[in-house]
PDB file of N, CA and C in Angstrom:
ATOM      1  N   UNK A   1    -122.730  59.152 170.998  1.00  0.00           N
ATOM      2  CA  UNK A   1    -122.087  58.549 172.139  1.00  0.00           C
ATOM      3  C   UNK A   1    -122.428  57.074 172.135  1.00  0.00           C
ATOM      4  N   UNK A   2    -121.348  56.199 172.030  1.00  0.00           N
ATOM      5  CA  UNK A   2    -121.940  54.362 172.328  1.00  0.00           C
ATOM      6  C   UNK A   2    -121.993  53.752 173.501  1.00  0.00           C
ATOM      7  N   UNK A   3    -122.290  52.309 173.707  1.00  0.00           N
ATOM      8  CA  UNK A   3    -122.707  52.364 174.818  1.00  0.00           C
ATOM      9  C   UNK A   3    -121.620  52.068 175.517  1.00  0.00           C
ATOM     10  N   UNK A   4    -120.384  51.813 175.093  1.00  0.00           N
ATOM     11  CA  UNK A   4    -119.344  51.870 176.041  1.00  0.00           C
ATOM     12  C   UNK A   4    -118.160  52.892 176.345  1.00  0.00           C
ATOM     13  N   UNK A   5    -118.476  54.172 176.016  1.00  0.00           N
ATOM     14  CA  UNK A   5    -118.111  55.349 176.142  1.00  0.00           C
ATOM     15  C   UNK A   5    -118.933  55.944 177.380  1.00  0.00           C
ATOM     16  N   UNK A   6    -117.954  56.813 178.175  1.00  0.00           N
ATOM     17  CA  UNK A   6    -118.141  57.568 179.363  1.00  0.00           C
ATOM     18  C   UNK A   6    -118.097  58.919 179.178  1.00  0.00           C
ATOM     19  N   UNK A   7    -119.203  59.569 179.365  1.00  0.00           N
ATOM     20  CA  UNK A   7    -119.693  60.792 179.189  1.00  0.00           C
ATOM     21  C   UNK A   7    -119.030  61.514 180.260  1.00  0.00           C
ATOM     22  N   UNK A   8    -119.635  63.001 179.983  1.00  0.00           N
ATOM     23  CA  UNK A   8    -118.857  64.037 181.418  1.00  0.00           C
ATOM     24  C   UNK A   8    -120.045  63.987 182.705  1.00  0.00           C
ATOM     25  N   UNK A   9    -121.339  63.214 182.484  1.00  0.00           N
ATOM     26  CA  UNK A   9    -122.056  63.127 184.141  1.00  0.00           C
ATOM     27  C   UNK A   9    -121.965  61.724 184.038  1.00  0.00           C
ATOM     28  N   UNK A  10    -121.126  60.860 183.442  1.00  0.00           N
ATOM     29  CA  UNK A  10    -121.080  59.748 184.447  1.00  0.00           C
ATOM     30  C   UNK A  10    -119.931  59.454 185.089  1.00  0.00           C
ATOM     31  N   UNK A  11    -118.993  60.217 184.340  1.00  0.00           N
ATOM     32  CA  UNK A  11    -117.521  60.765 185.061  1.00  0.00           C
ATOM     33  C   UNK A  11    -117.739  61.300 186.415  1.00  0.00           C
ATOM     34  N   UNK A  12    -118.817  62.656 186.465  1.00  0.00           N
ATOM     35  CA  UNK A  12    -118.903  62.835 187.639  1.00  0.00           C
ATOM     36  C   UNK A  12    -119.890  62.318 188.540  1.00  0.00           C
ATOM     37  N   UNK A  13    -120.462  61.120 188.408  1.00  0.00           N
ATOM     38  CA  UNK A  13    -121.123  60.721 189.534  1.00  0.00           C
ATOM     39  C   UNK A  13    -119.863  59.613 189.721  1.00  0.00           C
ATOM     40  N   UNK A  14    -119.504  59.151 189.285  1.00  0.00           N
ATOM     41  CA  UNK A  14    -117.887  57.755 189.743  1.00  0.00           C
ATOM     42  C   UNK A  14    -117.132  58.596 190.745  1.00  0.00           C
ATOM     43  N   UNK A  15    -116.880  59.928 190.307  1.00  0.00           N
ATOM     44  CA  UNK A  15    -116.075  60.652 191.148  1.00  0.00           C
ATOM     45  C   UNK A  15    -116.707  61.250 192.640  1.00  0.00           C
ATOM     46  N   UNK A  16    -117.792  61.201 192.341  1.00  0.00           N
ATOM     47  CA  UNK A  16    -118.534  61.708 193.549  1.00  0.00           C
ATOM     48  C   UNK A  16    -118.935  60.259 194.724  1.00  0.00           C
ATOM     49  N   UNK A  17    -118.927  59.049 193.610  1.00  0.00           N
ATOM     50  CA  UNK A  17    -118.986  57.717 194.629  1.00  0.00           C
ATOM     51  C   UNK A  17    -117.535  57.692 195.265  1.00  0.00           C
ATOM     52  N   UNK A  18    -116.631  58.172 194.609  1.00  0.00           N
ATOM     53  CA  UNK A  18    -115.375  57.581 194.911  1.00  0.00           C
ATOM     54  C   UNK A  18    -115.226  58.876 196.198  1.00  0.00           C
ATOM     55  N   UNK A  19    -115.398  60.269 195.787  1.00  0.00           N
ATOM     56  CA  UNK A  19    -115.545  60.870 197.236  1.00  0.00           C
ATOM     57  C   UNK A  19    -116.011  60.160 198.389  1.00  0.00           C
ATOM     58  N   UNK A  20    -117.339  59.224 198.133  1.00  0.00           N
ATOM     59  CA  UNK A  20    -118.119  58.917 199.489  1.00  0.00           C
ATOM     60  C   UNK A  20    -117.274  58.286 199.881  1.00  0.00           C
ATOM     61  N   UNK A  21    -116.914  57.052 199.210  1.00  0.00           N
ATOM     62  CA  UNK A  21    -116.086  56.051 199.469  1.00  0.00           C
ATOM     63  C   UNK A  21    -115.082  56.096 200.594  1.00  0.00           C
ATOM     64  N   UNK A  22    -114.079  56.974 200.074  1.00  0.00           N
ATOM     65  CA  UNK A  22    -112.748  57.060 200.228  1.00  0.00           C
ATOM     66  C   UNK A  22    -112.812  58.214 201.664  1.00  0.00           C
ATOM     67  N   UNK A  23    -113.596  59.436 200.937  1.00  0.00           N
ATOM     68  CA  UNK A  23    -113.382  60.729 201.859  1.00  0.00           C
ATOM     69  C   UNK A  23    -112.398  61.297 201.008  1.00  0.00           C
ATOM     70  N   UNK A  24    -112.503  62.894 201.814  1.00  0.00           N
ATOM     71  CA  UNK A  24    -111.777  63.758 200.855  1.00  0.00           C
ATOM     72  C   UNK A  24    -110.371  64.046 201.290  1.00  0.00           C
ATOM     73  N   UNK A  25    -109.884  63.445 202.531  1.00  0.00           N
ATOM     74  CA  UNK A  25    -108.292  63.413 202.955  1.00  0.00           C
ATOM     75  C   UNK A  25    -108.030  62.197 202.617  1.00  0.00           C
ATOM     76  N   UNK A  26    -108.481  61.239 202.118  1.00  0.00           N
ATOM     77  CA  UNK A  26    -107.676  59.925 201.676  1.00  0.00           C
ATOM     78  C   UNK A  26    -107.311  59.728 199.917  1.00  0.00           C
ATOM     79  N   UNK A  27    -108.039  60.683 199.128  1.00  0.00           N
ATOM     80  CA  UNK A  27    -107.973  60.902 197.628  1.00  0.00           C
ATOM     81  C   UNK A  27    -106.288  61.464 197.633  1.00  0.00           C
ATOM     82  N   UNK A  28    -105.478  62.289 198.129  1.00  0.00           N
ATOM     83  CA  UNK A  28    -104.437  62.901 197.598  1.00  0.00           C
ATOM     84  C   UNK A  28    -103.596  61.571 198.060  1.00  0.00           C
ATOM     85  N   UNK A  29    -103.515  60.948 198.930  1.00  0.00           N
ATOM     86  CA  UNK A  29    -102.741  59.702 199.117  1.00  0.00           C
ATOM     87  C   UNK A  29    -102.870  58.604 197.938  1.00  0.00           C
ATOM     88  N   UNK A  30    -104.328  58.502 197.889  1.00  0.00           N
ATOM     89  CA  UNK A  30    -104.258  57.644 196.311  1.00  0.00           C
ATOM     90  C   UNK A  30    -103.843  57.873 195.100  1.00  0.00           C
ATOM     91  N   UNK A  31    -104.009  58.750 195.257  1.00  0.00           N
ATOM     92  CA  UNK A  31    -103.495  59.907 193.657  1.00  0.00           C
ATOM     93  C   UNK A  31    -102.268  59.993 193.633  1.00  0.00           C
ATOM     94  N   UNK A  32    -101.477  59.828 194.926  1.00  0.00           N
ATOM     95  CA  UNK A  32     -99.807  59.962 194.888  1.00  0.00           C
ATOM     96  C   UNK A  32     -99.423  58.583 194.229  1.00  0.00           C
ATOM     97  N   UNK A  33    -100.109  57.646 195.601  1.00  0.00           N
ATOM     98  CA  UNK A  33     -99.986  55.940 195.213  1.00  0.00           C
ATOM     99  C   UNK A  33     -99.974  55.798 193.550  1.00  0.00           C
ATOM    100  N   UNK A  34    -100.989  56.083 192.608  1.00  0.00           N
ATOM    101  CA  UNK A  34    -101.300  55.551 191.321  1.00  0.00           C
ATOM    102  C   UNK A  34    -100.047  56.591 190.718  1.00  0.00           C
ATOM    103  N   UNK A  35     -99.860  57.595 191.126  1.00  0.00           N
ATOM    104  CA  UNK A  35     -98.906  58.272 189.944  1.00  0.00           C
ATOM    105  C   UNK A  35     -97.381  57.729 190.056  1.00  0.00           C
ATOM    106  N   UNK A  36     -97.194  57.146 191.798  1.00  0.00           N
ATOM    107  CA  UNK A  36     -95.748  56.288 191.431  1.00  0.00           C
ATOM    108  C   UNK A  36     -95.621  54.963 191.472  1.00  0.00           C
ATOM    109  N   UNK A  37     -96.637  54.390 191.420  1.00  0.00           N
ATOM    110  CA  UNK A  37     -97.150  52.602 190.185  1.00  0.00           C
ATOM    111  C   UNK A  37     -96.906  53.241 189.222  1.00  0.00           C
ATOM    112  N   UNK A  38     -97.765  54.607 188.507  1.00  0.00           N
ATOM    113  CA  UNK A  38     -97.454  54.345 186.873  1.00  0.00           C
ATOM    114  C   UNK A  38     -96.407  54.352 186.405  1.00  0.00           C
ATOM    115  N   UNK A  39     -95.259  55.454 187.431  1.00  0.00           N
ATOM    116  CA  UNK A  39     -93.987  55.721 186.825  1.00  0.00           C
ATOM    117  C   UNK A  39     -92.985  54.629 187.264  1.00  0.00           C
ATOM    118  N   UNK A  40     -93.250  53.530 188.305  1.00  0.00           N
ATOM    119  CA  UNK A  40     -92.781  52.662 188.490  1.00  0.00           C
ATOM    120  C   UNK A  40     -92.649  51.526 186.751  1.00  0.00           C
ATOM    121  N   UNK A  41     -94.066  51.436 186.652  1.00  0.00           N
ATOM    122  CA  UNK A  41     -94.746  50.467 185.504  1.00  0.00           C
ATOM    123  C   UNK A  41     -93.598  51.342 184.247  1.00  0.00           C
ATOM    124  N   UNK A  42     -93.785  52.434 184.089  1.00  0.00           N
ATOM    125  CA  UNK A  42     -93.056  52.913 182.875  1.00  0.00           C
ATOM    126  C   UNK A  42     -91.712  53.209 182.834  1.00  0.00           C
ATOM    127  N   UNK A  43     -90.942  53.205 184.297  1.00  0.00           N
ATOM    128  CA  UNK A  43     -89.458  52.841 184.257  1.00  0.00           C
ATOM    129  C   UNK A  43     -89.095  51.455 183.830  1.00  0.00           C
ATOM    130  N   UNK A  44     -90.191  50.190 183.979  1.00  0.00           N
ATOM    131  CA  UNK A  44     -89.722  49.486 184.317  1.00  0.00           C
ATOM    132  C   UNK A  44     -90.161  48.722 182.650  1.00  0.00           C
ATOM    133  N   UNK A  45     -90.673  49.892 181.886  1.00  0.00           N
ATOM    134  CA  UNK A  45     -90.800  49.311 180.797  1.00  0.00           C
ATOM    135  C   UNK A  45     -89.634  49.426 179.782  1.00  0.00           C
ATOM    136  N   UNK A  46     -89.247  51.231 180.103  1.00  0.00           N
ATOM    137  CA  UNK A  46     -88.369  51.116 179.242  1.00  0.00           C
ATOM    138  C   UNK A  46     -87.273  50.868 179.458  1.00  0.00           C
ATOM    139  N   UNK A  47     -86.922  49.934 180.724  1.00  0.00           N
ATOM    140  CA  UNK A  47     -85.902  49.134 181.158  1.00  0.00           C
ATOM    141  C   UNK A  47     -85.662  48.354 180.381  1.00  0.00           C
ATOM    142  N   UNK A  48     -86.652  47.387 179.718  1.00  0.00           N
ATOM    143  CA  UNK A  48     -86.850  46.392 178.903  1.00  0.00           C
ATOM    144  C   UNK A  48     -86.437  46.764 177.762  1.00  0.00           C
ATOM    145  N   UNK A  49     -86.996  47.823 177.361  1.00  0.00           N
ATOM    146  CA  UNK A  49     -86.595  47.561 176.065  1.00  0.00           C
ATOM    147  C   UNK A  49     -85.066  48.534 175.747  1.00  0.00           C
ATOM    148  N   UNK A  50     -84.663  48.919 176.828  1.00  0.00           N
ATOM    149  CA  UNK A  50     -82.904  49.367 176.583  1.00  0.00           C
ATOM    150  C   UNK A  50     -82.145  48.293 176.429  1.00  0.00           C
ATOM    151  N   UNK A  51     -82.553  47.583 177.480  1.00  0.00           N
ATOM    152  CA  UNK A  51     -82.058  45.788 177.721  1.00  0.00           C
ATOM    153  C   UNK A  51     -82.046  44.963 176.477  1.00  0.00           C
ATOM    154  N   UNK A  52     -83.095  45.382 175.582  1.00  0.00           N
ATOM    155  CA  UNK A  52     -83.538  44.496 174.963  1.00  0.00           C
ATOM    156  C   UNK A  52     -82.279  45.436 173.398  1.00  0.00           C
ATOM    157  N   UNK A  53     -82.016  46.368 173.331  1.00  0.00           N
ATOM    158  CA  UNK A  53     -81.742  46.826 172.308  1.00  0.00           C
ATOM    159  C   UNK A  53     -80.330  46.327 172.738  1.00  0.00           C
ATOM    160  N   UNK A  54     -79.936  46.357 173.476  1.00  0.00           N
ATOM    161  CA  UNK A  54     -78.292  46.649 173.854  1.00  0.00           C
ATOM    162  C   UNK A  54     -77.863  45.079 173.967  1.00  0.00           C
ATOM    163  N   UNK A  55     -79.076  43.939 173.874  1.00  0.00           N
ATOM    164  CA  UNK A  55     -78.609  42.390 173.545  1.00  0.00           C
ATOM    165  C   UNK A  55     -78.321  41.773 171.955  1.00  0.00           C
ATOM    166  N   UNK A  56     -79.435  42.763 171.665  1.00  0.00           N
ATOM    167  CA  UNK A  56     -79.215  42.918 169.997  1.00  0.00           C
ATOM    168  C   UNK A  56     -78.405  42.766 169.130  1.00  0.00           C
ATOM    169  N   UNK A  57     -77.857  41.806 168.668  1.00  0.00           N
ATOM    170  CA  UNK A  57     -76.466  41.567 167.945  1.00  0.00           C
ATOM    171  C   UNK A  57     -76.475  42.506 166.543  1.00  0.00           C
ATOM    172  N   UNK A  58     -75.402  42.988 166.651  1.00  0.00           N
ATOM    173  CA  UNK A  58     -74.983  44.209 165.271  1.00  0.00           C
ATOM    174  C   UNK A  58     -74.941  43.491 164.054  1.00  0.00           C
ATOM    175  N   UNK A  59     -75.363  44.292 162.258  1.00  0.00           N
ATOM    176  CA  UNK A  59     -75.565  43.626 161.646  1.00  0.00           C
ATOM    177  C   UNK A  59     -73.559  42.970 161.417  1.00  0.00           C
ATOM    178  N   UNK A  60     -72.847  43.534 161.740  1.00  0.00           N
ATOM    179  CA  UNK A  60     -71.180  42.733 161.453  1.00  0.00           C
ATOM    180  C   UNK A  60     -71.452  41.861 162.112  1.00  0.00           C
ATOM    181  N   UNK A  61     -71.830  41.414 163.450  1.00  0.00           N
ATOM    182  CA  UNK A  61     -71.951  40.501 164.326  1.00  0.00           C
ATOM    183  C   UNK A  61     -72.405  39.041 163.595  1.00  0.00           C
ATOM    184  N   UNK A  62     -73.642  39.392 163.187  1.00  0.00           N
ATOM    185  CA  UNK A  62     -74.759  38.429 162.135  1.00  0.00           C
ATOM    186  C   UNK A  62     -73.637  38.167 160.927  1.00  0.00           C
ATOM    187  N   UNK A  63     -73.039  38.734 160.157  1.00  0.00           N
ATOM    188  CA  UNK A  63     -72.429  38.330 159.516  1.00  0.00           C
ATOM    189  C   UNK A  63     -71.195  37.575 159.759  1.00  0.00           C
ATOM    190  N   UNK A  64     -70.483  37.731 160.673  1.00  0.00           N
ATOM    191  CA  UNK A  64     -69.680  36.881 161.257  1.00  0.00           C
ATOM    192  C   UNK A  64     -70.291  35.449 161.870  1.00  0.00           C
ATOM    193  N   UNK A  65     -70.730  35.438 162.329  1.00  0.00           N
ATOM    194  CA  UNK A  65     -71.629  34.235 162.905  1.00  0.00           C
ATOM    195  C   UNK A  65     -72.533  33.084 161.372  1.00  0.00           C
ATOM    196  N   UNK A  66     -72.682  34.069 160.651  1.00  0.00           N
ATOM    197  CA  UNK A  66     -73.625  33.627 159.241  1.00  0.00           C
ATOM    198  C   UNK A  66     -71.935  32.706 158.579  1.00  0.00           C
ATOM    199  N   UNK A  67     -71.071  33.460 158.314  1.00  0.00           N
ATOM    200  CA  UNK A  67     -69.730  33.067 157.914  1.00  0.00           C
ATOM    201  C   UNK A  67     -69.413  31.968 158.483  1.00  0.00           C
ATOM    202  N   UNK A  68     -69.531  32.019 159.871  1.00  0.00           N
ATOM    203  CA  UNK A  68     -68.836  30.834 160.621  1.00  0.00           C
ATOM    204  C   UNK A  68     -69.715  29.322 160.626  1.00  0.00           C
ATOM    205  N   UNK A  69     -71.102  29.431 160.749  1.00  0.00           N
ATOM    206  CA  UNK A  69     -71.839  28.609 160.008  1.00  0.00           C
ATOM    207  C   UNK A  69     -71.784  28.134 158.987  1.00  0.00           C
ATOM    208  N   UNK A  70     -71.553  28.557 158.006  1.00  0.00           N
ATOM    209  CA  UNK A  70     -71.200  28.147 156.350  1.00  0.00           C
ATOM    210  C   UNK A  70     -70.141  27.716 156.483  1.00  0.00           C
ATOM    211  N   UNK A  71     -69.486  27.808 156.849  1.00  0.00           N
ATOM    212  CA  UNK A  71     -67.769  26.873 156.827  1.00  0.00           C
ATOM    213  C   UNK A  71     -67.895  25.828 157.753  1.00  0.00           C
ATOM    214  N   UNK A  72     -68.593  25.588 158.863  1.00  0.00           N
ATOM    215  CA  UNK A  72     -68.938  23.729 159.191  1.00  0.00           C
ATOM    216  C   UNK A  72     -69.550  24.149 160.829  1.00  0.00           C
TER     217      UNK A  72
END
């Protein structure tokens, strides 16, 4: 184990601070919160890169454009 690896009792003492912390009716509200950030964060990734494929000029495209360059 190195020293920046997290074992299974230091997992559960974080979780047991985060009980004190929080309390045990305010954990399922957070747990909702972080699971629709993540799926927010990961819609909004592969938003990008649909976006990003569908700007993408086709290889005929490139060749037309390469053509039209070479002639002036």
């Amino acid at each position: 184990m190195g020293l920046g690896s997290i074992g299974p009792t230091e997992l559960l003492i974080i979780l047991a601070i985060i009980l004190l912390i929080f309390g045990g009716s305010k954990i399922p509200g957070l747990a909702k919160g972080l699971g629709l950030g993540i799926r927010e964060f990961k819609k909004a990734l592969s938003g990008t890169e649909e976006n990003a494929s569908q700007n993408k000029p086709t290889d005929k495209e490139n060749e037309k454009n390469n053509k039209q360059e070479a002639k002036g």
